[in-house]
Protein backbone atom coordinates (compact mmCIF):
# COMPACT_ATOMS: atom_id res chain seq x y z
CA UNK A 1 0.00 0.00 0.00
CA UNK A 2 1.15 3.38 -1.04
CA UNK A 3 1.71 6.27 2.22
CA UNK A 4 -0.32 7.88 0.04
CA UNK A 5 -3.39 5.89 -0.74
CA UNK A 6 -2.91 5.42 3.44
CA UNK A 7 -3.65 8.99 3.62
CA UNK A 8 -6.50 9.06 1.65
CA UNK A 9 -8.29 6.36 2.90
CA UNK A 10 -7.82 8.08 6.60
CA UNK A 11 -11.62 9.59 6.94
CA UNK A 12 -12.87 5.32 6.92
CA UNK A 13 -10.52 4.50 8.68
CA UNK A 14 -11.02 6.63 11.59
CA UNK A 15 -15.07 5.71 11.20
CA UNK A 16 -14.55 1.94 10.61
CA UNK A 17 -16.17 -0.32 13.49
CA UNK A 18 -13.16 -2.03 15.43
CA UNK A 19 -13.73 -5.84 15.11
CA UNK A 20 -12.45 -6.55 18.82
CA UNK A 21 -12.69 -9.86 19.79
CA UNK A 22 -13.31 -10.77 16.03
CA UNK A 23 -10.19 -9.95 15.16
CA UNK A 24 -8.51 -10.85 18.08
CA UNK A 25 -9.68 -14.32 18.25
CA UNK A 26 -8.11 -14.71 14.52
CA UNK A 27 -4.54 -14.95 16.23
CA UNK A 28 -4.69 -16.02 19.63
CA UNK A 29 -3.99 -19.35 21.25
CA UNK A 30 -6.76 -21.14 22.12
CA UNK A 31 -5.14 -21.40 25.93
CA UNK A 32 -5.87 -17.68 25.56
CA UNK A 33 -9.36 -17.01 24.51
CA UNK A 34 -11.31 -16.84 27.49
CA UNK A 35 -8.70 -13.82 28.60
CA UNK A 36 -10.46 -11.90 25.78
CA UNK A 37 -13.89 -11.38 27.96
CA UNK A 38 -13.23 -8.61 29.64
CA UNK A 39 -15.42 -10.70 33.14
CA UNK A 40 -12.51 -12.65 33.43
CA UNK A 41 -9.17 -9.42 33.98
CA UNK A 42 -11.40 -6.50 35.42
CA UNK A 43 -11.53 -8.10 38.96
CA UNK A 44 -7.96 -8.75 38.61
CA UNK A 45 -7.50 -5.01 38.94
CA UNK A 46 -4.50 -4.77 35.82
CA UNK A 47 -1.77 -2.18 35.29
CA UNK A 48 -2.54 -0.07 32.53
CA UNK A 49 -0.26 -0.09 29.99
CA UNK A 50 -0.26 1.87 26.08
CA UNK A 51 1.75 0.81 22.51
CA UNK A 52 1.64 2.61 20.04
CA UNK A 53 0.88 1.19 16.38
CA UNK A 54 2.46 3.78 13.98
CA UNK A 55 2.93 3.95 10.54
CA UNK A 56 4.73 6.04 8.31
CA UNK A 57 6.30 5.93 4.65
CA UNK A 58 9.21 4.77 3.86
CA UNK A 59 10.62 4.03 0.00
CA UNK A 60 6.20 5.82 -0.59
CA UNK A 61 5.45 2.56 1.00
CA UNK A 62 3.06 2.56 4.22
CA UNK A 63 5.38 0.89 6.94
CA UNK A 64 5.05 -0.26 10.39
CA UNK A 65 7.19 -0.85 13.39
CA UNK A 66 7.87 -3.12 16.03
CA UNK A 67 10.51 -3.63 18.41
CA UNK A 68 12.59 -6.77 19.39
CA UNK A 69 13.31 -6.08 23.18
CA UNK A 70 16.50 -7.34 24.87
CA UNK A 71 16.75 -10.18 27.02
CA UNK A 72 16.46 -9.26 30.72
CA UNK A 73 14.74 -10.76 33.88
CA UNK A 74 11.41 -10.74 33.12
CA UNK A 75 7.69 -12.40 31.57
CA UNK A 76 8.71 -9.61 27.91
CA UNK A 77 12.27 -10.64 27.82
CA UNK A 78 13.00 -10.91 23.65
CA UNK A 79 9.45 -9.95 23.05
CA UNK A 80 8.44 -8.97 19.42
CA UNK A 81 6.19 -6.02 20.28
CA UNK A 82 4.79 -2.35 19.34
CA UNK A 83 6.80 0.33 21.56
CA UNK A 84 5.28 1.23 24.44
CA UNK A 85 4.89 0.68 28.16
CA UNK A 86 3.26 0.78 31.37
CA UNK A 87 1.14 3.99 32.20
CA UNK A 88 3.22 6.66 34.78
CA UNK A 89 1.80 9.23 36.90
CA UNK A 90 2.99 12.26 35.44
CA UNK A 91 0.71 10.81 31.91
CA UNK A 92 -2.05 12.93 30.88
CA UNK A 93 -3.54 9.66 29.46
CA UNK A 94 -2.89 6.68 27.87
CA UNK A 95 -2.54 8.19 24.48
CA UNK A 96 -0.04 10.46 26.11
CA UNK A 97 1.57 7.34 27.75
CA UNK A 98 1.74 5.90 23.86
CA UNK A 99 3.62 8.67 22.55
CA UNK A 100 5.68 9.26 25.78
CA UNK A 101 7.05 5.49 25.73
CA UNK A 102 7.53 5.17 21.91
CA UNK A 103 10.03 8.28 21.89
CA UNK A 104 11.69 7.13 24.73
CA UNK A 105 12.57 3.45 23.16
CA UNK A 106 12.53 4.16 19.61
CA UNK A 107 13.63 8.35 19.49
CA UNK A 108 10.01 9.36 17.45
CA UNK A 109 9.51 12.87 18.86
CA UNK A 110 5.81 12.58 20.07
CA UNK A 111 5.26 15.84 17.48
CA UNK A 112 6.03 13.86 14.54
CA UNK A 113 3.03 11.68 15.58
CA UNK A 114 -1.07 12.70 14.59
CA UNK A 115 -2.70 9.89 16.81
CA UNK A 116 -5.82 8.34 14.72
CA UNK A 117 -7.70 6.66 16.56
CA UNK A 118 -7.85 4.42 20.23
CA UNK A 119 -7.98 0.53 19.21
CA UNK A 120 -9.32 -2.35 21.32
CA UNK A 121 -7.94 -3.11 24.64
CA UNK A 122 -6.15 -6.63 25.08
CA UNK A 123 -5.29 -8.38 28.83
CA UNK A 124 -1.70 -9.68 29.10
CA UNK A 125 -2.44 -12.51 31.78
CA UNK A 126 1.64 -13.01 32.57
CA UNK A 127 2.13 -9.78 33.50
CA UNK A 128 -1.71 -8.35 34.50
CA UNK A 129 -1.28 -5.41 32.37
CA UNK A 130 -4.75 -4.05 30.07
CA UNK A 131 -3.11 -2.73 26.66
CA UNK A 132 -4.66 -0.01 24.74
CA UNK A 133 -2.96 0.47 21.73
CA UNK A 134 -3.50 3.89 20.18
CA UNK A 135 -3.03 3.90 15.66
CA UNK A 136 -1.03 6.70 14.92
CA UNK A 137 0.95 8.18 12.22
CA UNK A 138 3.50 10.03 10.98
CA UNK A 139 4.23 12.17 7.93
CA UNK A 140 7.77 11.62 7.42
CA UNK A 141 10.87 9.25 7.24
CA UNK A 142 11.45 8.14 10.56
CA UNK A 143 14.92 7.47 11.66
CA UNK A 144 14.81 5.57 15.05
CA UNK A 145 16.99 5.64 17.41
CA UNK A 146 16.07 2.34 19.61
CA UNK A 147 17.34 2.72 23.50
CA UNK A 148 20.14 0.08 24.05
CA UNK A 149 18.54 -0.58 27.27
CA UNK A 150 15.49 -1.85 25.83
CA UNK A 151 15.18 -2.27 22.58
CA UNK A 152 17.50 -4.46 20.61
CA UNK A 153 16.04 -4.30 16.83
CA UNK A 154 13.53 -2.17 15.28
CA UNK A 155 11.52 -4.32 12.51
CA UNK A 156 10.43 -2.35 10.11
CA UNK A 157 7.90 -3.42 7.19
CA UNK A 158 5.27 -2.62 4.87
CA UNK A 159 1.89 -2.85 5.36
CA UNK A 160 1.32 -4.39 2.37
CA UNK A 161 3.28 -7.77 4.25
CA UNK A 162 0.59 -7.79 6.58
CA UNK A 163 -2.44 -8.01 4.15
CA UNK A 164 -0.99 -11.01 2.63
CA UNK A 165 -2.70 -13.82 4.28
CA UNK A 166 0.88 -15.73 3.63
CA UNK A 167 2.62 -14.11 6.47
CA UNK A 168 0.20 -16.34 8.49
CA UNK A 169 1.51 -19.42 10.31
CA UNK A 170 0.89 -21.73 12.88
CA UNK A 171 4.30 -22.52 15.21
CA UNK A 172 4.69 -24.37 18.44
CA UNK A 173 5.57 -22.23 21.02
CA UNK A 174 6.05 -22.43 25.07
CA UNK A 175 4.41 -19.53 26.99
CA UNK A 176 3.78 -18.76 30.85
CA UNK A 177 1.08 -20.88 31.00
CA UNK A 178 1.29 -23.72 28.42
CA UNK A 179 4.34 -25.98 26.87
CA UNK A 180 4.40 -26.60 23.37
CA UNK A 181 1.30 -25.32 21.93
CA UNK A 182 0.06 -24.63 18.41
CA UNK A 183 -0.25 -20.81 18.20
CA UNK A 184 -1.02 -18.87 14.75
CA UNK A 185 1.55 -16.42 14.35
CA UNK A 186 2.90 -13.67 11.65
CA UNK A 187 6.09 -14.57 10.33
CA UNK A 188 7.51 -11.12 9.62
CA UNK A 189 10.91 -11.97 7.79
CA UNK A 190 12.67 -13.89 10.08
CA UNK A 191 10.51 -13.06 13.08
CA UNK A 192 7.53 -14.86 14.50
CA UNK A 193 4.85 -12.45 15.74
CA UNK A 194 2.17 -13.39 18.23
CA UNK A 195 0.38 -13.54 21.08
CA UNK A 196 -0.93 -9.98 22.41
CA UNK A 197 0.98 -8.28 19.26
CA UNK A 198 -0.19 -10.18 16.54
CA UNK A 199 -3.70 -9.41 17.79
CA UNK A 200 -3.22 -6.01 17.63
CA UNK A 201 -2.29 -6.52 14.03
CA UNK A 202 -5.13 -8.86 13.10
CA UNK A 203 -7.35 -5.75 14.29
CA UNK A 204 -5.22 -3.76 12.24
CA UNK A 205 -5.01 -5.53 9.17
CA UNK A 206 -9.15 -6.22 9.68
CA UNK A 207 -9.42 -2.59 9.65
CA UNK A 208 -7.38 -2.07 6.84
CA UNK A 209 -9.43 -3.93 4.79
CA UNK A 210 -12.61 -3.05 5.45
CA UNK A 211 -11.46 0.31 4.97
CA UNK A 212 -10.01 0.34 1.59
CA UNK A 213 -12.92 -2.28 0.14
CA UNK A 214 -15.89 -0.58 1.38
């Protein structure tokens, strides 16, 4: 998809219904699925915590990024993931909390960034955190500038990989509450995407096209 024909389909994207659970459901475990009702986390009392799922062009192409974090004590350790983090005091709100982590790991001045819209919140059991990512974008070339303390790749691709139903797999994976299960996954170049992130994208790439075929 062209930054351009991104732009212009902006207006349905921002009205397009969010397919939620739908979409979520598309990419996550089956160990995971009864997480999705929000009856089973909101007694739990979770952590709020916002990502930020931003694209921009690059080479006219629409891109997106995500961020390989490092290995360190801890249920995110090597993570695939959208930047972000846990919500601090000083945040006006999540969005702020969004825009506030995503320059901290990956150097994208918060300015640079016209938020679009809020997307559907998703429980992380391991670590009792409620996501809301926030779809956001940017204008021009991004050069990150990932924190060494966090971040140990930024993954950059188009959008166009993720509406190919090909980047779809299903991989055998061990998690924090199941060994060796069957998971459906994204396989973004060398990386396998999923869990929490790859439903985020499923909404996404729902959304997407929806948006352009209506």
């Amino acid at each position: 998809m062209k930054f351009d024909a991104f732009i212009e389909f902006l207006p349905k994207i921002e009205k397009e219904k969010l397919l939620a659970t739908d979409a979520h459901i598309k990419m996550a475990p089956l160990e995971r699925i009864t997480y999705l009702n929000e009856d089973y986390y909101l007694d739990k009392n979770p952590k709020n915590a916002a990502v930020l799922i931003l694209v921009y062009p690059k080479n006219h192409l629409a891109h997106l990024a995500l961020i390989v974090r490092n290995t360190y004590p801890g249920v995110h350790s090597s993570q695939i993931s959208f930047p972000g983090g846990k919500e601090e005091v000083e945040d006006l709100n999540l969005e702020h909390t969004a825009l506030r982590e995503t320059e901290e790991e990956v150097g994208v001045e918060r300015n640079k960034v016209q938020i679009i819209r809020p997307f559907s919140k998703i429980y992380i059991p391991p670590s009792n955190f409620l996501v809301s990512p926030y779809l956001g974008f940017s204008q021009e070339n991004l050069n990150f500038t990932p924190n060494p303390e966090e971040v140990k790749k930024v993954l950059e691709f188009p959008i166009e990989q993720l509406l190919d139903d090909e980047t779809i797999i299903q991989t055998k994976m061990t998690t924090s509450y199941a060994t060796d299960i069957q998971v459906p996954a994204f396989q973004i170049e060398k990386y396998v995407v999923w869990g929490a992130t790859a439903m985020m994208l499923s909404e996404l790439k729902e959304l997407l096209k929806n948006a352009t075929n209506s």
